[in-house]
PDB file of N, CA and C in Angstrom:
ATOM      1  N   UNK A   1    -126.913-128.217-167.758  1.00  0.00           N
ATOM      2  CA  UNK A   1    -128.301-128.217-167.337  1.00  0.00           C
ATOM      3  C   UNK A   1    -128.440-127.303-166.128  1.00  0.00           C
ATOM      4  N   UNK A   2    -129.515-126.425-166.074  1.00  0.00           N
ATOM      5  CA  UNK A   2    -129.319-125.377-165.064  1.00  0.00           C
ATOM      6  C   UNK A   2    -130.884-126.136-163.873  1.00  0.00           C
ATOM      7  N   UNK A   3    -130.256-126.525-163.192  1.00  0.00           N
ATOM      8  CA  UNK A   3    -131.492-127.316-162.064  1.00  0.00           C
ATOM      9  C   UNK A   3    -133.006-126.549-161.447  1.00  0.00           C
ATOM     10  N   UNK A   4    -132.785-125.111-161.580  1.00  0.00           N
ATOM     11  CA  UNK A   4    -133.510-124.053-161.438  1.00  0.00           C
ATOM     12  C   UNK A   4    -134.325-124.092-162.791  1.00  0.00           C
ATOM     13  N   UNK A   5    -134.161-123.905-163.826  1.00  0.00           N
ATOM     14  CA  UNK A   5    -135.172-124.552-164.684  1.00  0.00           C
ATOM     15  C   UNK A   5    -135.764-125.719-165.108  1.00  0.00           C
ATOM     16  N   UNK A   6    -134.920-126.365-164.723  1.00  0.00           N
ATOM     17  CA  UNK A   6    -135.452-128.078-164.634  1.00  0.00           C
ATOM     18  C   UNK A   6    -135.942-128.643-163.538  1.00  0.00           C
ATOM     19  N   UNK A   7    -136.393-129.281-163.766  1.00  0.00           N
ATOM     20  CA  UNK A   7    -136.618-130.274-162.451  1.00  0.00           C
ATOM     21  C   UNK A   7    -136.704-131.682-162.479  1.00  0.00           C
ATOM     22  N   UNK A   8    -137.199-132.202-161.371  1.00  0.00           N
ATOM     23  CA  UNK A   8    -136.470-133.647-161.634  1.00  0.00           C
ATOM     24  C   UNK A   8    -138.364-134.316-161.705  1.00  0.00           C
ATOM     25  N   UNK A   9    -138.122-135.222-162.450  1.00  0.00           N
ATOM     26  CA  UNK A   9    -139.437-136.040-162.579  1.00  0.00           C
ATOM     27  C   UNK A   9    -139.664-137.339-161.999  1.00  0.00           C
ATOM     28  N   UNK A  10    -138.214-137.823-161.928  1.00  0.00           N
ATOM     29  CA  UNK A  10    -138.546-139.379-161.285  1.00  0.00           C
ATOM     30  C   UNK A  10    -137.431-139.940-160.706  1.00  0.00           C
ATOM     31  N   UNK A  11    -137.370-140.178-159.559  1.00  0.00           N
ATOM     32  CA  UNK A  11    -135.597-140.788-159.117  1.00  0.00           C
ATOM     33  C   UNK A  11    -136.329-142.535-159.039  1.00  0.00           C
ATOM     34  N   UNK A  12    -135.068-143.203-158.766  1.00  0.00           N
ATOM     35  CA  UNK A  12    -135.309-144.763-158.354  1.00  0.00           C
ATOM     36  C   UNK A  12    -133.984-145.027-158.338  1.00  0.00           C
ATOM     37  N   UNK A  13    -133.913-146.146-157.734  1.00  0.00           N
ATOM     38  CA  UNK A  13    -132.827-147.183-157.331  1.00  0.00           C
ATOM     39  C   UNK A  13    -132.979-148.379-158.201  1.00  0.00           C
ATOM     40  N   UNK A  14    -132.148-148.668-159.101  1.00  0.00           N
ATOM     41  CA  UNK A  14    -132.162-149.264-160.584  1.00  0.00           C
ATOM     42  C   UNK A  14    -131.013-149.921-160.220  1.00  0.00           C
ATOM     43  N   UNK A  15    -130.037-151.285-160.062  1.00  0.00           N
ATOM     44  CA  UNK A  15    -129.075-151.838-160.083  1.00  0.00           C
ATOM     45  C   UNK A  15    -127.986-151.332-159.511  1.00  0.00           C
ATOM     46  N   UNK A  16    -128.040-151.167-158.333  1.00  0.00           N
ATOM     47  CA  UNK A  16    -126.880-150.434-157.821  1.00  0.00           C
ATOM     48  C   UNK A  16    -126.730-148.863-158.079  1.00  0.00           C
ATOM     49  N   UNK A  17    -127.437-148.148-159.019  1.00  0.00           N
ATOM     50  CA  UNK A  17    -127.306-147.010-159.235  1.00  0.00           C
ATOM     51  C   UNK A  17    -128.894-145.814-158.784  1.00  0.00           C
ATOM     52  N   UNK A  18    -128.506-144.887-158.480  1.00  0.00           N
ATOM     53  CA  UNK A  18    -130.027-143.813-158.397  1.00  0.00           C
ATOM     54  C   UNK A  18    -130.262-143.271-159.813  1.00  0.00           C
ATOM     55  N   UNK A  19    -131.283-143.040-160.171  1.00  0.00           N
ATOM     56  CA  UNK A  19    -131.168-142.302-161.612  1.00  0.00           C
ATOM     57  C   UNK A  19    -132.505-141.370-161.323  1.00  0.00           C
ATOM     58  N   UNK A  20    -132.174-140.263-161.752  1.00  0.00           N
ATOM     59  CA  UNK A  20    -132.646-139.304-161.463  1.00  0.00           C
ATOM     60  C   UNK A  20    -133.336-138.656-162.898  1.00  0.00           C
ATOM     61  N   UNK A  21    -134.588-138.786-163.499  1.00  0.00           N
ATOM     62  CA  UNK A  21    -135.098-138.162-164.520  1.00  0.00           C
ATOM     63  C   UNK A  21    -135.728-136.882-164.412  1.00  0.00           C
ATOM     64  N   UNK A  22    -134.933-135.931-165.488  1.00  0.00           N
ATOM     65  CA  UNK A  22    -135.476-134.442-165.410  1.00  0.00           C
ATOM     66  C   UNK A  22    -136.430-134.522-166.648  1.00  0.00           C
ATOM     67  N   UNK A  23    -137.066-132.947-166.260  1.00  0.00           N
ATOM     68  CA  UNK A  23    -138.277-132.939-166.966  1.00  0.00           C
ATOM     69  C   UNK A  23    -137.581-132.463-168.583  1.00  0.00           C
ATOM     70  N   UNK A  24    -136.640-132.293-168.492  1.00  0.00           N
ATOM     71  CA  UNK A  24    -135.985-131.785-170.008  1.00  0.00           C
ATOM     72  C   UNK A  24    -135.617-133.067-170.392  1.00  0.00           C
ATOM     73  N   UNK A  25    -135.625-134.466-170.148  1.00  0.00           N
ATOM     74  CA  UNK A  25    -135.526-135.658-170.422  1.00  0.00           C
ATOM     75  C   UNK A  25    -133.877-136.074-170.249  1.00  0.00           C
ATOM     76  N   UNK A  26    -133.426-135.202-169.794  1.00  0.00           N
ATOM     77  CA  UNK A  26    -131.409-135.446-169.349  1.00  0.00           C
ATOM     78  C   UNK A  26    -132.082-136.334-167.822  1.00  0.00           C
ATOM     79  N   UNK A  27    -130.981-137.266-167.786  1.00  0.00           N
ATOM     80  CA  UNK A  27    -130.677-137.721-166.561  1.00  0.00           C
ATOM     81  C   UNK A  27    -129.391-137.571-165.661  1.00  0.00           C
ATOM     82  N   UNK A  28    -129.567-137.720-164.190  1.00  0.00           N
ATOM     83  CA  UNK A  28    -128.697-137.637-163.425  1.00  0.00           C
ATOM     84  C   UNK A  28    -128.441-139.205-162.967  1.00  0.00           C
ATOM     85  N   UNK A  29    -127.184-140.183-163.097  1.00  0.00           N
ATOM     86  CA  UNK A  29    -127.107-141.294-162.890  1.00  0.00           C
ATOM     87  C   UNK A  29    -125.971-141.133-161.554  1.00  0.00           C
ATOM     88  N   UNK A  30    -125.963-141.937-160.720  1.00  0.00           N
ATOM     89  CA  UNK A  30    -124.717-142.219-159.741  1.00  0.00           C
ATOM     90  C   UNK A  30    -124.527-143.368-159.330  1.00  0.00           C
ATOM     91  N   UNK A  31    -123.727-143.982-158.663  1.00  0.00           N
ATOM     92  CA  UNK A  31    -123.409-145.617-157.891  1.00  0.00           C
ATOM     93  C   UNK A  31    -123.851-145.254-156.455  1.00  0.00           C
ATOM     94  N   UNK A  32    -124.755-146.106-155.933  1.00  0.00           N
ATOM     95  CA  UNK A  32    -125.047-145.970-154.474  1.00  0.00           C
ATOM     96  C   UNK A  32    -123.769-146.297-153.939  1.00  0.00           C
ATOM     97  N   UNK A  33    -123.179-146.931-153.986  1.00  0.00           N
ATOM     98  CA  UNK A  33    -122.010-147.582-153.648  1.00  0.00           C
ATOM     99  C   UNK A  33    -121.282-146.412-152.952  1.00  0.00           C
ATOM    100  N   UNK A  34    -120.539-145.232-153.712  1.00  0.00           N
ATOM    101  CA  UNK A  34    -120.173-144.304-153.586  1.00  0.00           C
ATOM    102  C   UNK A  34    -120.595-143.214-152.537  1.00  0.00           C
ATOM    103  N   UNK A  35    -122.188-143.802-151.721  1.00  0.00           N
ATOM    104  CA  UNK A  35    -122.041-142.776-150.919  1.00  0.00           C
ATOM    105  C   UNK A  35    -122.620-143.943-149.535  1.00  0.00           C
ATOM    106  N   UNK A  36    -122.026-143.390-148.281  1.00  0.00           N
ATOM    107  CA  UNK A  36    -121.319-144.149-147.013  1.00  0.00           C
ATOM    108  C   UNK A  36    -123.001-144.310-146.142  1.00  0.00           C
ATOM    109  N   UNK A  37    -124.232-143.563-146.865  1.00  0.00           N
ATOM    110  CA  UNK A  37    -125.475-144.217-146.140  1.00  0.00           C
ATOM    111  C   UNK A  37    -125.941-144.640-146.946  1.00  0.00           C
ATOM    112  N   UNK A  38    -126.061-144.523-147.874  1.00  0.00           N
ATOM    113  CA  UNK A  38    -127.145-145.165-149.320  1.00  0.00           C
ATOM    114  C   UNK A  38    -126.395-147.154-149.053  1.00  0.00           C
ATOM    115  N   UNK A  39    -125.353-146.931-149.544  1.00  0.00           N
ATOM    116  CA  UNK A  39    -124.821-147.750-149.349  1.00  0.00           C
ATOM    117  C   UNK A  39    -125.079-149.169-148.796  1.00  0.00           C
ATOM    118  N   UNK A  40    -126.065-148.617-147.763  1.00  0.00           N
ATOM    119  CA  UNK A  40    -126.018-149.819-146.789  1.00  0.00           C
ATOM    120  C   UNK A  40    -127.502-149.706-146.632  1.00  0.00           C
ATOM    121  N   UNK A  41    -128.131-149.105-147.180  1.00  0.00           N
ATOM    122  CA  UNK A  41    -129.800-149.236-147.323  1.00  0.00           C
ATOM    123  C   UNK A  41    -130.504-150.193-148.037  1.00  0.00           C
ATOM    124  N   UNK A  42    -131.111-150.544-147.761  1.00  0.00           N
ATOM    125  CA  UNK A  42    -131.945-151.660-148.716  1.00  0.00           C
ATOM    126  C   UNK A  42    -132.938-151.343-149.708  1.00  0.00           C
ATOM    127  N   UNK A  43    -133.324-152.204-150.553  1.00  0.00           N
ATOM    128  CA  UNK A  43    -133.666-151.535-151.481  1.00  0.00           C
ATOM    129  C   UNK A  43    -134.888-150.873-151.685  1.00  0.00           C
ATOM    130  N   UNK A  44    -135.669-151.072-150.443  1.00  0.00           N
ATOM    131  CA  UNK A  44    -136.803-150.710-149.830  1.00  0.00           C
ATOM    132  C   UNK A  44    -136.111-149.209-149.670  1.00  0.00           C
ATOM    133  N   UNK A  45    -135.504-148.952-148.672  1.00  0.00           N
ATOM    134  CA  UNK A  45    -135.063-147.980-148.297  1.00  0.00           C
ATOM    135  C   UNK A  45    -134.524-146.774-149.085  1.00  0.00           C
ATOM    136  N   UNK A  46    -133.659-147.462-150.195  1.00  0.00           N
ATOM    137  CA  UNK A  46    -133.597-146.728-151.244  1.00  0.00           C
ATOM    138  C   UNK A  46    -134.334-146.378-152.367  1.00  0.00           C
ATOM    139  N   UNK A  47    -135.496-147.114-152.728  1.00  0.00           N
ATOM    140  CA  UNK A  47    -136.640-146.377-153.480  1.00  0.00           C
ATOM    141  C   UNK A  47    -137.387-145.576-152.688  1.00  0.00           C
ATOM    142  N   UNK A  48    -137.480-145.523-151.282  1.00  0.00           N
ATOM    143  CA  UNK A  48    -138.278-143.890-150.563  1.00  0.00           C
ATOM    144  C   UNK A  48    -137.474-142.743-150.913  1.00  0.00           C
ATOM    145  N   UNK A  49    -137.249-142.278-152.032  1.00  0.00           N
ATOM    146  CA  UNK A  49    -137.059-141.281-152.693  1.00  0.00           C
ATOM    147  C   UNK A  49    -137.900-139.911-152.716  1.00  0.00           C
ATOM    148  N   UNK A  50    -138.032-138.732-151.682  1.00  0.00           N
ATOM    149  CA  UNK A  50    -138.467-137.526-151.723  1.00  0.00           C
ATOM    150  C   UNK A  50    -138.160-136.759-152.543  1.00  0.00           C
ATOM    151  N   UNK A  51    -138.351-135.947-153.433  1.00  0.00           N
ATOM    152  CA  UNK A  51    -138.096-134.792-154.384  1.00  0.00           C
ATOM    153  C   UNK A  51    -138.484-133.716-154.225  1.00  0.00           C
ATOM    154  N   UNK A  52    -137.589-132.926-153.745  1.00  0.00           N
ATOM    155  CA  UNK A  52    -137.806-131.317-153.354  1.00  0.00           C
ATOM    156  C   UNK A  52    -137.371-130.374-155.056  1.00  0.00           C
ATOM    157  N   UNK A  53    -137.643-129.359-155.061  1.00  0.00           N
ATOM    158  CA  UNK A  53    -137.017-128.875-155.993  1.00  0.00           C
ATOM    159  C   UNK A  53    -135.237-128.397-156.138  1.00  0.00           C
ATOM    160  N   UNK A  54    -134.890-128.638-154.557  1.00  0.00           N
ATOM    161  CA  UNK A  54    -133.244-128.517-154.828  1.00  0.00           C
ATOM    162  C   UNK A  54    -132.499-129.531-154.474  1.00  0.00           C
ATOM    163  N   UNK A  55    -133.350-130.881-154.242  1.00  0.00           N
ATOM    164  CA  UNK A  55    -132.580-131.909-154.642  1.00  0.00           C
ATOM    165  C   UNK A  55    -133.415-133.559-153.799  1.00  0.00           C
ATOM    166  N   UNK A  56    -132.843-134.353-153.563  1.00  0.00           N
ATOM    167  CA  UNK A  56    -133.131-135.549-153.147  1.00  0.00           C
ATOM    168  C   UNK A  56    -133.213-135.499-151.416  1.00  0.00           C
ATOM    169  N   UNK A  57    -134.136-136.607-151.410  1.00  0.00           N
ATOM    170  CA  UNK A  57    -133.979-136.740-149.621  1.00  0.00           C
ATOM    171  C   UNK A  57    -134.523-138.215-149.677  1.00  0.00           C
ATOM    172  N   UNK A  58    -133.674-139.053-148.238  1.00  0.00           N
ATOM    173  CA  UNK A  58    -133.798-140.484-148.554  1.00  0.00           C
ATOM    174  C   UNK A  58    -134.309-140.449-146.707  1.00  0.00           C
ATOM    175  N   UNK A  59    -135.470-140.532-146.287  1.00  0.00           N
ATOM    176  CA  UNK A  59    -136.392-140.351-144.901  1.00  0.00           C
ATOM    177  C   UNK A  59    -135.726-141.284-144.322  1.00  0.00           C
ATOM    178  N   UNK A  60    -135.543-142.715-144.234  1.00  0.00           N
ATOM    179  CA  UNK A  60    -134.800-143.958-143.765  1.00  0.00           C
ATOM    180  C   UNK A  60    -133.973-144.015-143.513  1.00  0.00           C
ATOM    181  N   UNK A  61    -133.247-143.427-144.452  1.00  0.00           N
ATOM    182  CA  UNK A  61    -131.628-142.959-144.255  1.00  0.00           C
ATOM    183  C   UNK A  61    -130.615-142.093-144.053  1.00  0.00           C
ATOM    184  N   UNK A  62    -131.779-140.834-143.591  1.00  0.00           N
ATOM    185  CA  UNK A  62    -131.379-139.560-143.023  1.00  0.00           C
ATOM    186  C   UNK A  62    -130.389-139.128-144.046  1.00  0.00           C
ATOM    187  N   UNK A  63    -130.902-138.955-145.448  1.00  0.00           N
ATOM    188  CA  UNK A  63    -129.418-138.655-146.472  1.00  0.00           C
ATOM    189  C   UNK A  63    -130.282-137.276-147.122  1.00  0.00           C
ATOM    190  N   UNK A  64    -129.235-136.666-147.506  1.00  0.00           N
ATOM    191  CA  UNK A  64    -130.225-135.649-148.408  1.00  0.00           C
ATOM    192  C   UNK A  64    -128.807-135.188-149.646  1.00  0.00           C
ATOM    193  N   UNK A  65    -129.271-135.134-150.753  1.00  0.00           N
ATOM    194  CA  UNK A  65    -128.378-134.675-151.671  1.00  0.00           C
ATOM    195  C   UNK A  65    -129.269-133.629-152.817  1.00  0.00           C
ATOM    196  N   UNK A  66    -128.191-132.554-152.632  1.00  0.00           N
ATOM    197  CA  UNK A  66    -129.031-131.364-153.755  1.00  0.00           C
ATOM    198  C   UNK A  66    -128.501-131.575-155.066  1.00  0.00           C
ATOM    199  N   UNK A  67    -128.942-131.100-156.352  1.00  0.00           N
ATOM    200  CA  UNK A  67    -129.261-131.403-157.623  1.00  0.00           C
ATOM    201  C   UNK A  67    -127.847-130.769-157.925  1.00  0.00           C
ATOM    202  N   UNK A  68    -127.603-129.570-157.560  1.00  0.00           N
ATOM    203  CA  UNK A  68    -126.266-128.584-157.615  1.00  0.00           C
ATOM    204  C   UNK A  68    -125.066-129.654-157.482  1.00  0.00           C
ATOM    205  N   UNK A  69    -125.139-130.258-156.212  1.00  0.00           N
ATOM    206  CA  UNK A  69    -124.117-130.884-155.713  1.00  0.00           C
ATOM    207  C   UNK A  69    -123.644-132.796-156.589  1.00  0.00           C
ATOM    208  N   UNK A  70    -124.813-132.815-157.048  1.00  0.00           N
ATOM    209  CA  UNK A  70    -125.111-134.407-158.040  1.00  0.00           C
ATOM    210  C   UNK A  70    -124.276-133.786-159.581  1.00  0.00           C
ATOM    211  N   UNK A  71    -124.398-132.690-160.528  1.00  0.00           N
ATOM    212  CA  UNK A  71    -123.813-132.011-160.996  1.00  0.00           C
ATOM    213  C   UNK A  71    -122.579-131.766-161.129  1.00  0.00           C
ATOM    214  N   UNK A  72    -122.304-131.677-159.801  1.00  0.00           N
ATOM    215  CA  UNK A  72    -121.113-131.633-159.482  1.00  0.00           C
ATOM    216  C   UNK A  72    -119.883-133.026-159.286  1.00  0.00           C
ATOM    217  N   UNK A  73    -120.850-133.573-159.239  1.00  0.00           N
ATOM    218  CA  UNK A  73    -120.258-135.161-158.914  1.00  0.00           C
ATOM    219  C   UNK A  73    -119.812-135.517-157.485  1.00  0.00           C
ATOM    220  N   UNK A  74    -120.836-134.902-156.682  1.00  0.00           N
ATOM    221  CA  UNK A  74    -120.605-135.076-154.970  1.00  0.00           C
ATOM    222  C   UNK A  74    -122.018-135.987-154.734  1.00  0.00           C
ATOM    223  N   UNK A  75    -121.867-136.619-154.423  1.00  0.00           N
ATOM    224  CA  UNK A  75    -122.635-137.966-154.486  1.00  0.00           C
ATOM    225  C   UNK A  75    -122.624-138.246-152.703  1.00  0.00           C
ATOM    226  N   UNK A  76    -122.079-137.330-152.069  1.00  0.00           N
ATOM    227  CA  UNK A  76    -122.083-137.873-150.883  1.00  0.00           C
ATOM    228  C   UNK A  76    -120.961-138.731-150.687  1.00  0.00           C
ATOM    229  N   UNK A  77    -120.009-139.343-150.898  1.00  0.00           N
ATOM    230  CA  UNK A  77    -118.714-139.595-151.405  1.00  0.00           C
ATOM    231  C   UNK A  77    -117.874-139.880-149.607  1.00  0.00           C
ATOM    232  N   UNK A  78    -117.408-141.029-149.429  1.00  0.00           N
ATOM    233  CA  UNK A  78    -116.562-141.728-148.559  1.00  0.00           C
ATOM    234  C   UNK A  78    -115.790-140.114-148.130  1.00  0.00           C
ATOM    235  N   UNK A  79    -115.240-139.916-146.806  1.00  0.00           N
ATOM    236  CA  UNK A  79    -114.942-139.133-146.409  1.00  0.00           C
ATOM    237  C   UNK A  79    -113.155-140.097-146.217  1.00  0.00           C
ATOM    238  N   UNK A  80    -112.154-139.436-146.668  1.00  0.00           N
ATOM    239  CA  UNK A  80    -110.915-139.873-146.886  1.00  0.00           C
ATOM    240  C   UNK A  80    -110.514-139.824-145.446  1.00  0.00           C
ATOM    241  N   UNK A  81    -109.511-140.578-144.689  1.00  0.00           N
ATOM    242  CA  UNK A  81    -109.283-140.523-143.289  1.00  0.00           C
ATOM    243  C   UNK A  81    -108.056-140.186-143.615  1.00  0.00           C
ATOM    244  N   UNK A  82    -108.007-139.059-142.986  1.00  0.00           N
ATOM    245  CA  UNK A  82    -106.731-138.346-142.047  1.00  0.00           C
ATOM    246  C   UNK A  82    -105.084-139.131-142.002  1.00  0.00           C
ATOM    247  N   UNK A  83    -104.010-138.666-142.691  1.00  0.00           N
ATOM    248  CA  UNK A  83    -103.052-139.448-142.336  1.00  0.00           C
ATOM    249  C   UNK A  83    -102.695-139.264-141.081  1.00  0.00           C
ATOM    250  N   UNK A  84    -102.166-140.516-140.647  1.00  0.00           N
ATOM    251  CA  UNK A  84    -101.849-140.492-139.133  1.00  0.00           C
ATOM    252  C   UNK A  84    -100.290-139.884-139.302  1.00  0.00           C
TER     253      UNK A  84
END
């Protein structure tokens, strides 16, 4: 799916997951779980869903994720700590 011709029609926060509906009727699904601010937002917080044309923005939760990068399977994703 090329995101530049598509676009997205409808995000929400559905059971633990964001789902993201494009206008070509493909969806983008992920686990909030998986990313370290969504995470801990409520569910208030996580349906304020902004839609730009290059990707998501969550106002509450200072998160922003582009369509490229969801694609990709970067979800915003736990940052691995450093071996000591």
């Amino acid at each position: 799916m090329n995101t530049l011709v598509d676009n997205a029609r409808s995000a929400a926060h559905v059971s633990g997951e964001i789902i993201v509906r494009m206008e070509s009727g493909a969806e983008i699904r992920f686990p909030v779980a998986q990313n370290p601010r969504l995470a801990h937002g409520t569910h208030q917080q996580l349906n304020h869903i902004e839609i730009s044309p290059f990707g998501l923005h969550w106002p509450e939760l200072d998160e922003d994720l582009s369509f490229r990068g969801l694609l990709e399977g970067n979800y915003g994703q736990f940052q691995k700590k450093p071996k000591a």
